[in-house]
C-alpha atoms as a PDB file:
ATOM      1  CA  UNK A   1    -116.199-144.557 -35.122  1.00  0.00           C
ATOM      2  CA  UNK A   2    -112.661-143.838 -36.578  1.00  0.00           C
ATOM      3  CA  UNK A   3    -110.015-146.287 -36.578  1.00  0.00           C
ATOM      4  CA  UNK A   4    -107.121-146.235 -34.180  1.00  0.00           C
ATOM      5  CA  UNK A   5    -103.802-144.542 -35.922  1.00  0.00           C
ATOM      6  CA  UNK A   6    -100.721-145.848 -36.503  1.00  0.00           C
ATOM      7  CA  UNK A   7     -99.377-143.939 -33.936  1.00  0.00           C
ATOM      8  CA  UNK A   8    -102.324-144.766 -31.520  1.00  0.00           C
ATOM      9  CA  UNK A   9    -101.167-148.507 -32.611  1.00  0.00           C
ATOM     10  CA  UNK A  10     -97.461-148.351 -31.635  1.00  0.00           C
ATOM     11  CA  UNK A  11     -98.147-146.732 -28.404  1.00  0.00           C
ATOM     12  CA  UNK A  12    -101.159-149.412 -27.279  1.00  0.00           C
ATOM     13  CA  UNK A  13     -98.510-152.182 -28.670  1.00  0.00           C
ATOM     14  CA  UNK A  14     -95.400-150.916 -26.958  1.00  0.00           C
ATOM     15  CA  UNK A  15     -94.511-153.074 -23.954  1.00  0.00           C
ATOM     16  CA  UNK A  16     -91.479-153.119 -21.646  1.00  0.00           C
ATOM     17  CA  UNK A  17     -90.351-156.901 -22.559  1.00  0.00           C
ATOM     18  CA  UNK A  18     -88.398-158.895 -19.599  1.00  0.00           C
ATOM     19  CA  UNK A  19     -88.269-162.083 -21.901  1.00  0.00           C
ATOM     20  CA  UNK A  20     -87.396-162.474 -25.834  1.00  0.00           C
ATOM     21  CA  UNK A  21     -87.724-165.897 -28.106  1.00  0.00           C
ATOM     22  CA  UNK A  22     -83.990-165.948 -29.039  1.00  0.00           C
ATOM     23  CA  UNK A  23     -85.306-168.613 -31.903  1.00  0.00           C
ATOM     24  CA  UNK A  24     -86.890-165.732 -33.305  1.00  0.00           C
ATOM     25  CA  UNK A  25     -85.356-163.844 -36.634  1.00  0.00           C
ATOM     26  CA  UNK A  26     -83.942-160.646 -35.419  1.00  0.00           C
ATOM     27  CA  UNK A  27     -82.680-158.356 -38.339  1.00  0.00           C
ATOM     28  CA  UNK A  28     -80.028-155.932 -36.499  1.00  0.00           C
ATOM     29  CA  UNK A  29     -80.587-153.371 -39.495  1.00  0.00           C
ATOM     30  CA  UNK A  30     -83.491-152.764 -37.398  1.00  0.00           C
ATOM     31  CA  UNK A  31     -81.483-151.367 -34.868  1.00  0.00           C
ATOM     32  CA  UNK A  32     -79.359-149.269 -36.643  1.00  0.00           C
ATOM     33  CA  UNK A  33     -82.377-147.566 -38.667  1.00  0.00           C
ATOM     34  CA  UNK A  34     -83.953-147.186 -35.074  1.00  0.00           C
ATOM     35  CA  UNK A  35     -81.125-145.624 -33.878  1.00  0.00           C
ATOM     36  CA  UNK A  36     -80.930-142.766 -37.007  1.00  0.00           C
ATOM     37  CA  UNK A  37     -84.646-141.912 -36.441  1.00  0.00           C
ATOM     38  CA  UNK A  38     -83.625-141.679 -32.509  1.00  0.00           C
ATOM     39  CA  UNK A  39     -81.174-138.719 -33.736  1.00  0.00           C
ATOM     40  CA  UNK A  40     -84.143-136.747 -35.038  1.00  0.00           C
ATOM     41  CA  UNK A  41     -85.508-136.475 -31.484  1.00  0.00           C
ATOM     42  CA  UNK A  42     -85.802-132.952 -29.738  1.00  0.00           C
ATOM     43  CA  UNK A  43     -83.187-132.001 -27.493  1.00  0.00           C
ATOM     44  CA  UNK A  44     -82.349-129.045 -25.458  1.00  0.00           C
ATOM     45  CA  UNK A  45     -80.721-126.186 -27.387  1.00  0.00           C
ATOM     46  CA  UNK A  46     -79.808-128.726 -30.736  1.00  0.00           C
ATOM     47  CA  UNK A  47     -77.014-129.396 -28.436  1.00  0.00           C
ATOM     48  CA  UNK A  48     -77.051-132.901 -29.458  1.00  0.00           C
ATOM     49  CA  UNK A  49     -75.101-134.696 -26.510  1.00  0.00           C
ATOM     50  CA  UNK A  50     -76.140-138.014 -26.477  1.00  0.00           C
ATOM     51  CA  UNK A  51     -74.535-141.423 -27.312  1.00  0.00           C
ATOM     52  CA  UNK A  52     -75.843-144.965 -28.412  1.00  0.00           C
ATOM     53  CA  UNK A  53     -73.218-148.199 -27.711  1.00  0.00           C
ATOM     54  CA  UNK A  54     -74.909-150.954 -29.639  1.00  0.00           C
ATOM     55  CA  UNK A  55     -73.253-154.586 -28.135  1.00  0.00           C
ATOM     56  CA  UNK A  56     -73.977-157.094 -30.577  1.00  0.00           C
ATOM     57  CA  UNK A  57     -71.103-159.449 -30.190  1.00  0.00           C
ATOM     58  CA  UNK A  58     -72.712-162.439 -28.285  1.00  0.00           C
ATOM     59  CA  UNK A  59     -69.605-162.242 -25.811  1.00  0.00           C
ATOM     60  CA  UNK A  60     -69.894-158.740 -24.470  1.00  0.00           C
ATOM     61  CA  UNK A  61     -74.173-159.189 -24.423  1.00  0.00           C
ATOM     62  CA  UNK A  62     -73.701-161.834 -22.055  1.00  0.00           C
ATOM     63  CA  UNK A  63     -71.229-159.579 -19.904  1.00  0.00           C
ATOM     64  CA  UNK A  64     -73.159-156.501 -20.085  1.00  0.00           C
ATOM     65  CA  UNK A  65     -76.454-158.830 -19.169  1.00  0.00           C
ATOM     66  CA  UNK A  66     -74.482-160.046 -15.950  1.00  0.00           C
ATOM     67  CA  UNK A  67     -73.923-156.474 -15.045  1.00  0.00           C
ATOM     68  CA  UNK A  68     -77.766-155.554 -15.524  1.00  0.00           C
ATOM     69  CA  UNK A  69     -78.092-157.815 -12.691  1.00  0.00           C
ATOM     70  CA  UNK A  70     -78.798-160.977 -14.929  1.00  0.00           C
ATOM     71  CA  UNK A  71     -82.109-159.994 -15.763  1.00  0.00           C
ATOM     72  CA  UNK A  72     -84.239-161.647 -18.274  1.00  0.00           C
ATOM     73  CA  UNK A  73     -84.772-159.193 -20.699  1.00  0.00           C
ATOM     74  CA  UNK A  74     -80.875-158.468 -21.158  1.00  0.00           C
ATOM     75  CA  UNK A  75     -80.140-162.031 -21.001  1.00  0.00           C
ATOM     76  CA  UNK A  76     -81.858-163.404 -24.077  1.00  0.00           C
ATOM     77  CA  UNK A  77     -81.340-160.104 -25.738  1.00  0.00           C
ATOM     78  CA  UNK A  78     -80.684-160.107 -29.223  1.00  0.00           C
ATOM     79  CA  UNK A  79     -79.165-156.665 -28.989  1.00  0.00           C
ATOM     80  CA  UNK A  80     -78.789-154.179 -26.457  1.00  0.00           C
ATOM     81  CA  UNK A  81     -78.251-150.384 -26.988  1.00  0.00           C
ATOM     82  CA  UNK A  82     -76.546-148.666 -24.143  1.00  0.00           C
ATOM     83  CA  UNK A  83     -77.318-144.687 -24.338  1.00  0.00           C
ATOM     84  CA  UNK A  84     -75.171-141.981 -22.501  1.00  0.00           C
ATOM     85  CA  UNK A  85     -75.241-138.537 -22.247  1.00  0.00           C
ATOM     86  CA  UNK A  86     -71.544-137.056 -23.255  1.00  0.00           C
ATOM     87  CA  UNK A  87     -71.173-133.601 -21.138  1.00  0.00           C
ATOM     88  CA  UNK A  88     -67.338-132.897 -22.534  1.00  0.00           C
ATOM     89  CA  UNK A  89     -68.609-132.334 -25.975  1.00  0.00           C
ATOM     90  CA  UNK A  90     -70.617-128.916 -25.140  1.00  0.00           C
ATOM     91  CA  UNK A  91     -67.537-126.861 -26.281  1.00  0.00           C
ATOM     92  CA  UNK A  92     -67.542-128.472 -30.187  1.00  0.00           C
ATOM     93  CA  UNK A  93     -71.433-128.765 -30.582  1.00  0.00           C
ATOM     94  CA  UNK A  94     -72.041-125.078 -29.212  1.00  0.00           C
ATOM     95  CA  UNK A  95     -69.328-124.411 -32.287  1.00  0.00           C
ATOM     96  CA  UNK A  96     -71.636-126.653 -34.383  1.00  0.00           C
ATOM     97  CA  UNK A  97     -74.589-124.878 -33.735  1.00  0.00           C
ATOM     98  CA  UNK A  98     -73.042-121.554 -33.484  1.00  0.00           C
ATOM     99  CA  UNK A  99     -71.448-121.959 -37.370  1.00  0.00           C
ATOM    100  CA  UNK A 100     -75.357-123.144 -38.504  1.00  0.00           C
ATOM    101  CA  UNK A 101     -76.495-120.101 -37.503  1.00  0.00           C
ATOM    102  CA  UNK A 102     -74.725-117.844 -38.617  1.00  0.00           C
ATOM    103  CA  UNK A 103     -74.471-119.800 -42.227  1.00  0.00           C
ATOM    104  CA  UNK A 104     -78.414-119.508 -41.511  1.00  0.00           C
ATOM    105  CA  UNK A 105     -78.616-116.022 -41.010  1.00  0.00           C
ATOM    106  CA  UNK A 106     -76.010-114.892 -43.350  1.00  0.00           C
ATOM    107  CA  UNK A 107     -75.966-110.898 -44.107  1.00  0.00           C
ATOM    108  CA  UNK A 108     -78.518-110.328 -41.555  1.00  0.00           C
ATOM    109  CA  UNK A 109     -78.108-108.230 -38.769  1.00  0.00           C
ATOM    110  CA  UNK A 110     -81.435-107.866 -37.183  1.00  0.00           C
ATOM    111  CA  UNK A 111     -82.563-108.519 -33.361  1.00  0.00           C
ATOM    112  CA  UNK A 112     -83.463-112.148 -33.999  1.00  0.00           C
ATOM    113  CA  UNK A 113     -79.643-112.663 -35.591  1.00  0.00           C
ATOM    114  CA  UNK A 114     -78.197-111.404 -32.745  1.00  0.00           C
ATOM    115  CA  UNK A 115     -80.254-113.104 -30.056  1.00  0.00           C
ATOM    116  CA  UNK A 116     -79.323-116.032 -32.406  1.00  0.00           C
ATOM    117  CA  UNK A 117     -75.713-115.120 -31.825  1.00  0.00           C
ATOM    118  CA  UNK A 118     -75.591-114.530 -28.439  1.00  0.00           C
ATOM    119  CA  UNK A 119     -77.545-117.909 -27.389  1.00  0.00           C
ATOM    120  CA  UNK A 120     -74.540-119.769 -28.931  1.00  0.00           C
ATOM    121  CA  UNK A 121     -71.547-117.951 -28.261  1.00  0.00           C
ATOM    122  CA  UNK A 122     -72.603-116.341 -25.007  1.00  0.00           C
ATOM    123  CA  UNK A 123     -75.228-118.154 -22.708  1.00  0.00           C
ATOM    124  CA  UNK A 124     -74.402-121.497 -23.806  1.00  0.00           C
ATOM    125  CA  UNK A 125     -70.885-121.491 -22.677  1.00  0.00           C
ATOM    126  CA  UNK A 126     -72.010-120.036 -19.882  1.00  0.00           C
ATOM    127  CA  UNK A 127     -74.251-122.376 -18.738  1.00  0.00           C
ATOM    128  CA  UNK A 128     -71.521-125.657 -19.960  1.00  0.00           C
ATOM    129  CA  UNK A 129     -68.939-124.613 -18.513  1.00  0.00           C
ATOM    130  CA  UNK A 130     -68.630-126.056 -15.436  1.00  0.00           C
ATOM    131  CA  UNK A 131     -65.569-127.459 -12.751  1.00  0.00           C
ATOM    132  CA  UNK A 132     -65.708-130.201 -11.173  1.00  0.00           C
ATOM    133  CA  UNK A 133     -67.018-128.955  -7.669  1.00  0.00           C
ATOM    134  CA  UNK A 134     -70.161-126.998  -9.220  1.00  0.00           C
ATOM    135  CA  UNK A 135     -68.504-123.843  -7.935  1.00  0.00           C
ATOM    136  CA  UNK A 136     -69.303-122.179 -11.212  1.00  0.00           C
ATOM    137  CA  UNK A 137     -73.146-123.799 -11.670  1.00  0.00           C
ATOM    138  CA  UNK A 138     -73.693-121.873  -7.403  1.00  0.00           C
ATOM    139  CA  UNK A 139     -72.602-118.883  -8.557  1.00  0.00           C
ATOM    140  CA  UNK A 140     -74.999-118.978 -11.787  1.00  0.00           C
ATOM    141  CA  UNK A 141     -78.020-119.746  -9.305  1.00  0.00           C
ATOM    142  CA  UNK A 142     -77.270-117.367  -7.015  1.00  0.00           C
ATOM    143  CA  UNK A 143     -77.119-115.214  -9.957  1.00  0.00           C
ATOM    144  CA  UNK A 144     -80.230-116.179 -11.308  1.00  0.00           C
ATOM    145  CA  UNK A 145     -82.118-115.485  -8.247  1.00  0.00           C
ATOM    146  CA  UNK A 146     -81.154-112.092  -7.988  1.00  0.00           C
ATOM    147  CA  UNK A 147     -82.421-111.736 -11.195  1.00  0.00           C
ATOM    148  CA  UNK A 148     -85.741-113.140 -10.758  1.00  0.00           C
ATOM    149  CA  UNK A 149     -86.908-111.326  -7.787  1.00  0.00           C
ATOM    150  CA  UNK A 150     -88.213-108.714 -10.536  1.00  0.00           C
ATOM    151  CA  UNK A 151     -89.038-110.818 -13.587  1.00  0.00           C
ATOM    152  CA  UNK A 152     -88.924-114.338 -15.015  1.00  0.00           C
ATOM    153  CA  UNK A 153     -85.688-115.993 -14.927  1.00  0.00           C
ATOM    154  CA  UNK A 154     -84.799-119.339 -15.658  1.00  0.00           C
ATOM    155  CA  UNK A 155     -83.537-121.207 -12.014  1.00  0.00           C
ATOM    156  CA  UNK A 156     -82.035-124.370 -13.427  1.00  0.00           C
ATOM    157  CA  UNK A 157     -78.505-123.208 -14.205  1.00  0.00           C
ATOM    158  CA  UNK A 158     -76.358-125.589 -11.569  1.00  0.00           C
ATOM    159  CA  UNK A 159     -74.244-128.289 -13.069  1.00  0.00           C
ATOM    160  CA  UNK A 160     -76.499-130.826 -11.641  1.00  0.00           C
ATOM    161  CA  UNK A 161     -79.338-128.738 -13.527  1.00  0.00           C
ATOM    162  CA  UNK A 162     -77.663-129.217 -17.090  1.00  0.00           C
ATOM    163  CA  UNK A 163     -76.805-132.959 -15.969  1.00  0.00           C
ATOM    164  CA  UNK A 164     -80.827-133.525 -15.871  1.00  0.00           C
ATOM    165  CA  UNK A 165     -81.129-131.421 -18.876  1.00  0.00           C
ATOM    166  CA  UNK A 166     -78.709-133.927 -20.735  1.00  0.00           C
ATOM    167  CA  UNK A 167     -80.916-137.471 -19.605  1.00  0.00           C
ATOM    168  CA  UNK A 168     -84.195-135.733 -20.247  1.00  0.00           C
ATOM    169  CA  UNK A 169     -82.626-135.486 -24.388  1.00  0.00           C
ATOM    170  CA  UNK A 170     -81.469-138.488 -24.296  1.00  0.00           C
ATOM    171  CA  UNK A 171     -84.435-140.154 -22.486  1.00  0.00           C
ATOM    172  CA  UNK A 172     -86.664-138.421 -25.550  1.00  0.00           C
ATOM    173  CA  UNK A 173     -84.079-140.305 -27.814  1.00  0.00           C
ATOM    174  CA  UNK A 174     -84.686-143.456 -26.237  1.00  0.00           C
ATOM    175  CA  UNK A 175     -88.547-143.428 -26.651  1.00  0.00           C
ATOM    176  CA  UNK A 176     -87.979-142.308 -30.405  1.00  0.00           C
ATOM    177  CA  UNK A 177     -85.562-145.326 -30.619  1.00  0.00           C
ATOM    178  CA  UNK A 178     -87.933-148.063 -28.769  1.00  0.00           C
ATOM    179  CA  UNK A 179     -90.882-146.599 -30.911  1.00  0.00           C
ATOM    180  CA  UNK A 180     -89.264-146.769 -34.173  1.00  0.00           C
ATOM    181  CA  UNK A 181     -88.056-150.563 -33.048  1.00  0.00           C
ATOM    182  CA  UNK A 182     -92.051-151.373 -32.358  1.00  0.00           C
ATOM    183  CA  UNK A 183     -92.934-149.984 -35.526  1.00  0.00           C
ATOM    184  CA  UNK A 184     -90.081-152.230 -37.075  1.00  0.00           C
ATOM    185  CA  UNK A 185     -91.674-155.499 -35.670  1.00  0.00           C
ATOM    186  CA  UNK A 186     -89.527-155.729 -32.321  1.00  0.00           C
ATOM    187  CA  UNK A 187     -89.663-155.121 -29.162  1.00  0.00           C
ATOM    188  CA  UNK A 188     -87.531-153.546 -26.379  1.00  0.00           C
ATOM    189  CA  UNK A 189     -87.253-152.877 -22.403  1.00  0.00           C
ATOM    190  CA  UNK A 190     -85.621-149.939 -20.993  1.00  0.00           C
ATOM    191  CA  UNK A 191     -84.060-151.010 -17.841  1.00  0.00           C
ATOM    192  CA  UNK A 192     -81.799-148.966 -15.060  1.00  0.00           C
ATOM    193  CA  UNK A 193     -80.738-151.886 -13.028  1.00  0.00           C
ATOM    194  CA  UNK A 194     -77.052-151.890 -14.478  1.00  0.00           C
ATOM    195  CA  UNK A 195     -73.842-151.253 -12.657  1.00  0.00           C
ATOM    196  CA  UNK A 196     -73.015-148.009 -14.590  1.00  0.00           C
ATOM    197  CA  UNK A 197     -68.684-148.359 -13.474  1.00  0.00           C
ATOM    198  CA  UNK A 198     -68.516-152.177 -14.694  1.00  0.00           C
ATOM    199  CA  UNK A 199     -70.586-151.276 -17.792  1.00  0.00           C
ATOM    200  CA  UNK A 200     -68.755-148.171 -19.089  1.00  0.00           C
ATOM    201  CA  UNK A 201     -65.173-150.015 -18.481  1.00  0.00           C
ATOM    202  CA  UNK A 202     -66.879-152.987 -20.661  1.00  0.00           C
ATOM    203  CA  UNK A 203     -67.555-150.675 -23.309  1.00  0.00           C
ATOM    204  CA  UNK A 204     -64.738-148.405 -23.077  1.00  0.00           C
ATOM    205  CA  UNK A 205     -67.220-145.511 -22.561  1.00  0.00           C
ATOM    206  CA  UNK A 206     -65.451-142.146 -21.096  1.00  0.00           C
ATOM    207  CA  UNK A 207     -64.819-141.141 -17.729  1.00  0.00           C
ATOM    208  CA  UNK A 208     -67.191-138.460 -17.927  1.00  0.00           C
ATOM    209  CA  UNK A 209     -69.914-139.559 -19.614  1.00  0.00           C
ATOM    210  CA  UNK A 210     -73.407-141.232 -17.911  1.00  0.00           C
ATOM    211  CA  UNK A 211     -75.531-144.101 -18.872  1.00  0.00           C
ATOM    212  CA  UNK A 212     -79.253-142.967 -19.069  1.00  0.00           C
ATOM    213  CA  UNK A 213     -80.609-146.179 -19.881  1.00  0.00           C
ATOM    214  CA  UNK A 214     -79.846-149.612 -21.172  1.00  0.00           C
ATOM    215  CA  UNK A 215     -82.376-151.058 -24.024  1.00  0.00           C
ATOM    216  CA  UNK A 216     -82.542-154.506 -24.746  1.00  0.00           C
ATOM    217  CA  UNK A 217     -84.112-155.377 -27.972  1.00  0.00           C
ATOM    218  CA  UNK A 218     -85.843-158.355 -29.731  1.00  0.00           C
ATOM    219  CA  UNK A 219     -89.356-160.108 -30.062  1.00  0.00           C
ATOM    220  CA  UNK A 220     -91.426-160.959 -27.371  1.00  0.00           C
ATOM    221  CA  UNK A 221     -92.734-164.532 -25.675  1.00  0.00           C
ATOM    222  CA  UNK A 222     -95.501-164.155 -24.371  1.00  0.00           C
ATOM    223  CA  UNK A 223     -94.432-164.376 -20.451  1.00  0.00           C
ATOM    224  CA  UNK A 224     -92.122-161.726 -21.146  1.00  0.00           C
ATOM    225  CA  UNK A 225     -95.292-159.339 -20.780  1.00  0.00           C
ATOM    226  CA  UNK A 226     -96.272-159.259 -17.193  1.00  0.00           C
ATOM    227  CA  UNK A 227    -100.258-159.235 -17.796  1.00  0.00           C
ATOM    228  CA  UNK A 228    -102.237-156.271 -18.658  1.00  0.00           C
ATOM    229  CA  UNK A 229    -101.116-152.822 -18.723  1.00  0.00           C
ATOM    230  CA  UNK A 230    -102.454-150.658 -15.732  1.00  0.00           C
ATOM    231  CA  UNK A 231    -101.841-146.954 -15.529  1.00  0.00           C
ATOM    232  CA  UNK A 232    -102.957-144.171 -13.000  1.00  0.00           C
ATOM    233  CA  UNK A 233    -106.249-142.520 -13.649  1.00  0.00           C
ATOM    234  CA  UNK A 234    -105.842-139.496 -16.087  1.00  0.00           C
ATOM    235  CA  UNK A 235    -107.609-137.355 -14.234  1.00  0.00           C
ATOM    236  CA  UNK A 236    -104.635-137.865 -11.440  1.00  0.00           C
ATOM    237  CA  UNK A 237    -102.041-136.742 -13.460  1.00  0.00           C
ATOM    238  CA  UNK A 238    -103.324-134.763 -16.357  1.00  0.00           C
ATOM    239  CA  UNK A 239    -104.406-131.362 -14.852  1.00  0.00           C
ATOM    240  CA  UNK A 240    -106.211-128.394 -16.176  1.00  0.00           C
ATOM    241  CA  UNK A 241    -105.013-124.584 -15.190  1.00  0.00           C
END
């Protein structure tokens, strides 16, 4: 029978902590290594739109843990990594992306070039650029209907459509980050019980950027695992077509 992988390892070992031994050593170099393998991560389009606060001053963990509701695993935190999505930065990494390719595909000017092109210069601006009443993301669905009474078309093209689009890349970020912190000795808990105005004036976080998820990091006690893990029969959610 083969062994278990290391990969198999991290993902039985990888538990949503409520409660950390703040004797414990905690090395915060951890953290910031985590956090550079969490910007490998895929994300929609190599747009890139994500943001990681880390609050390691004790003064501003023990704020931010009062506005996650005082719960255990942000209060004896020994670091806690607050990770946003940043929607106003579309315009300079479409640029980004847009000067990679074509640095990429220098001197060629086949179909795949083009398409390469026109992703970047074209349909991502058009899909970013949005006001602030979604005016602009009901006029791409309606749009994008029309299109797709006759072939395949992609539907989600509403603001609130690339706002989901932005926490699912981050979210994947997050999971790269807690995974690479597991694999690193230490634990971490994602939590969403925060209050997202009082924590983004704490941290000075802009206007227009969202909180996906607030990690708390450290090493587990052993009540800050809540028993076993359970999970849903497979067979429930994993489908064949």
């Amino acid at each position: 029978m083969s062994q278990p992988s290391h990969l198999e390892q991290l993902l039985n070992t990888r538990r949503s902590v409520r409660k950390y031994d703040q004797s414990a050593f905690f090395d915060h170099d951890a953290v910031k290594k985590a956090l550079e393998h969490a910007t490998l991560s895929p994300n929609s389009s190599n747009m890139q739109m994500w943001a990681f606060h880390r609050v390691i001053s004790e003064e501003k963990r023990v704020q931010l843990a009062d506005i996650c509701m005082g719960q255990n695993a942000a209060k004896t935190a020994n670091e806690l990594v607050v990770v946003t999505v940043t929607p106003n930065k579309w315009k300079q990494r479409a640029k980004m992306n847009a000067d990679i390719v074509r640095s990429n595909f220098n001197g060629r000017e086949d179909e795949t070039a083009k398409r390469a092109f026109k992703y970047y210069d074209k349909l991502i601006p058009m899909v970013y650029n949005n006001d602030s009443f979604g005016i602009r993301g009901i006029l791409r669905k309606i749009y994008s209907f029309w299109l797709g009474r006759n072939k395949p078309m992609v539907r989600e093209v509403s603001k609130e459509d690339v706002r989901v689009c932005l926490h699912k890349s981050a979210a994947l970020a997050s999971m790269t980050f807690m995974l690479s912190m597991r694999e690193q000795g230490y634990d971490t808990c994602p939590m969403e019980g925060f209050d997202s105005v009082r924590a983004k004036k704490l941290l000075g976080i802009d206007a227009h950027d969202e909180i996906t998820m607030i990690i708390s990091c450290g090493v587990r006690t052993e009540e800050g695992i809540y028993g076993e893990r359970h999970r849903v029969a497979n067979d429930e959610v994993i489908l064949n077509h």
